[in-house]
Protein backbone atom coordinates (compact mmCIF):
# COMPACT_ATOMS: atom_id res chain seq x y z
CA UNK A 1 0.00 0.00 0.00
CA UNK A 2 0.63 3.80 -0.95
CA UNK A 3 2.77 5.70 2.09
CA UNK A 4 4.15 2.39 3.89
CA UNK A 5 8.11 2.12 4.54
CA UNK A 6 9.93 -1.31 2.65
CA UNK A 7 12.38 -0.42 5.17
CA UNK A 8 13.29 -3.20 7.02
CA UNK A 9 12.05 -2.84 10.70
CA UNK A 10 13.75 -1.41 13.09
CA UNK A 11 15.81 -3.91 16.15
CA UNK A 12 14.75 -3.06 19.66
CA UNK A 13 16.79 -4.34 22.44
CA UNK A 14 16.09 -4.39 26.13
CA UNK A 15 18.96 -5.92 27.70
CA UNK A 16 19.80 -6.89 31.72
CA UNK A 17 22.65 -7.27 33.27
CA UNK A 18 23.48 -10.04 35.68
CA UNK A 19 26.00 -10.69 38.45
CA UNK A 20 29.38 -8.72 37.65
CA UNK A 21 28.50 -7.05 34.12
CA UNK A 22 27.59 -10.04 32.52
CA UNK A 23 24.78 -11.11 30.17
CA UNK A 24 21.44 -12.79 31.53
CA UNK A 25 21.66 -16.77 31.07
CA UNK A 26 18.99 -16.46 28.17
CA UNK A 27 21.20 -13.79 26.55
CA UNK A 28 24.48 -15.85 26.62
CA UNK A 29 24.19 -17.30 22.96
CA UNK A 30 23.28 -13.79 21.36
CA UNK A 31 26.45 -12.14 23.25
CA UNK A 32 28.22 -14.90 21.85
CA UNK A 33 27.08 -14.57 18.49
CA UNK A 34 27.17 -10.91 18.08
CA UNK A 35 30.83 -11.06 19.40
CA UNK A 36 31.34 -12.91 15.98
CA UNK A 37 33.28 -10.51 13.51
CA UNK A 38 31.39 -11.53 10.42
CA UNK A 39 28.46 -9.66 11.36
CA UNK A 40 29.87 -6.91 10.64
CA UNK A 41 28.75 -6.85 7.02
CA UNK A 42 25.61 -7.91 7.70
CA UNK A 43 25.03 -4.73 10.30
CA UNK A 44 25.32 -2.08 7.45
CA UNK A 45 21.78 -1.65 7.50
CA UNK A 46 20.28 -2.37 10.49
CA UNK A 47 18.39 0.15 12.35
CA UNK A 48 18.41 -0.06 16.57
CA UNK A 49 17.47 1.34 19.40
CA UNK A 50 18.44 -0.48 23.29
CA UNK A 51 17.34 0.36 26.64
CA UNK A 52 18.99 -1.21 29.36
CA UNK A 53 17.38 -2.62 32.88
CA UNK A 54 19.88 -1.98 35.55
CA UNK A 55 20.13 -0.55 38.94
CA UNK A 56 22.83 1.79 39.72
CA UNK A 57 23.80 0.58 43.27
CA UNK A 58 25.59 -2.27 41.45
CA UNK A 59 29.08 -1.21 40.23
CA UNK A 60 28.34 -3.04 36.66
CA UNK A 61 25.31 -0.52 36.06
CA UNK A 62 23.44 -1.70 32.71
CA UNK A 63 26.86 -2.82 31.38
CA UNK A 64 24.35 -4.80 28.56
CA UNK A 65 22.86 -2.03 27.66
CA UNK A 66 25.95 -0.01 26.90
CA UNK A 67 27.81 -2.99 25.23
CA UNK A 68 24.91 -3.75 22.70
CA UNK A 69 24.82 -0.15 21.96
CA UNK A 70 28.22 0.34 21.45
CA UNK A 71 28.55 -2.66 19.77
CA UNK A 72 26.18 -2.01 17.13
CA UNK A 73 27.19 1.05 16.39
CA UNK A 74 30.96 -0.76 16.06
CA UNK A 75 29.45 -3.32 13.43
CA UNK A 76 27.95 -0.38 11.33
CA UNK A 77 24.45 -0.43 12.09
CA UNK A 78 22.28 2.71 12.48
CA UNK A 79 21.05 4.14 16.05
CA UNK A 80 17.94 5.25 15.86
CA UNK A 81 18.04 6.88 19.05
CA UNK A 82 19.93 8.03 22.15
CA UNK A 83 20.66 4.62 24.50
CA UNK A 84 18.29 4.21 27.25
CA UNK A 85 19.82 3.27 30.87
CA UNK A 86 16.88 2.14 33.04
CA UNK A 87 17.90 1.91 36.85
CA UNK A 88 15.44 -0.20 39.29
CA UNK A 89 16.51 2.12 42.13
CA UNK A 90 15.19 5.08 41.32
CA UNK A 91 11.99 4.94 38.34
CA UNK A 92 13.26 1.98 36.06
CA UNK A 93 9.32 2.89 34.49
CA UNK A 94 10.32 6.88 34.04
CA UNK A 95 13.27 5.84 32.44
CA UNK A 96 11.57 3.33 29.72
CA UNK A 97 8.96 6.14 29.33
CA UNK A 98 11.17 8.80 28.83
CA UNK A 99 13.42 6.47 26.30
CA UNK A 100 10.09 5.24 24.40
CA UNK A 101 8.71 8.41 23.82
CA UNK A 102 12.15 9.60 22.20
CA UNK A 103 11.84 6.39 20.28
CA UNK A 104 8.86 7.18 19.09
CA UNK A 105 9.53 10.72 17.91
CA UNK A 106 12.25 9.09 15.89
CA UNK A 107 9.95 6.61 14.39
CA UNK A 108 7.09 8.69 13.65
CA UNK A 109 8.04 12.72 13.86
CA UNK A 110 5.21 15.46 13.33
CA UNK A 111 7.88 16.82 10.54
CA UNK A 112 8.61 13.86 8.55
CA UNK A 113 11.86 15.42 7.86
CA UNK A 114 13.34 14.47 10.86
CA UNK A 115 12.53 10.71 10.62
CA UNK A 116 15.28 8.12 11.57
CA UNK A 117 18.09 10.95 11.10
CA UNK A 118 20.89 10.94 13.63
CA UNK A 119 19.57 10.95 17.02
């Protein structure tokens, strides 16, 4: 149909860190994976956006959340927005809120001109 993107969609993650900066146990194979160097071609046009669930009273805060980020943005693929650093301690729900809605605007702007440029 007329006005709809054949962009690929965008990746989300929402990543939490466990123990001493590492990745949850159901995470383990994907931080394995995307340590790989031959994703790196295959990250050229990939669009993401991460928010990580943390808590800053641990000295690893959202360590998953910065790596994936940083990551990314090492294999070539596009940020769509600013990373999000959630912290249980304080409003872990603010935080998502705050990163969804900036999301959003860079998903869907009122001036379409602005859509999925740099963040």
């Amino acid at each position: 149909p007329e006005g709809l993107s054949t962009e690929a969609a965008p990746v989300l993650f929402l990543l939490a860190t466990h123990g001493e900066g590492e990745p949850t146990d159901n995470a383990l194979a994907f931080h394995k994976a995307l340590g790989s160097e031959e994703l790196a071609l295959a990250m050229a046009d990939v669009r993401f956006a991460a928010f990580g669930l943390g808590n800053k009273q641990y000295e690893h805060f959202n360590s998953m959340g910065k790596w994936i980020d940083a990551r990314m943005a090492e294999l070539g693929a596009q940020r769509i927005c600013e990373l999000g650093l959630g912290d249980d301690d304080e409003d872990i729900n603010g935080d998502f809120e705050k990163w969804r809605e900036a999301l959003w605007q860079r998903l869907a702007p009122a001036d379409d001109k602005e859509r999925l440029g740099p963040p």
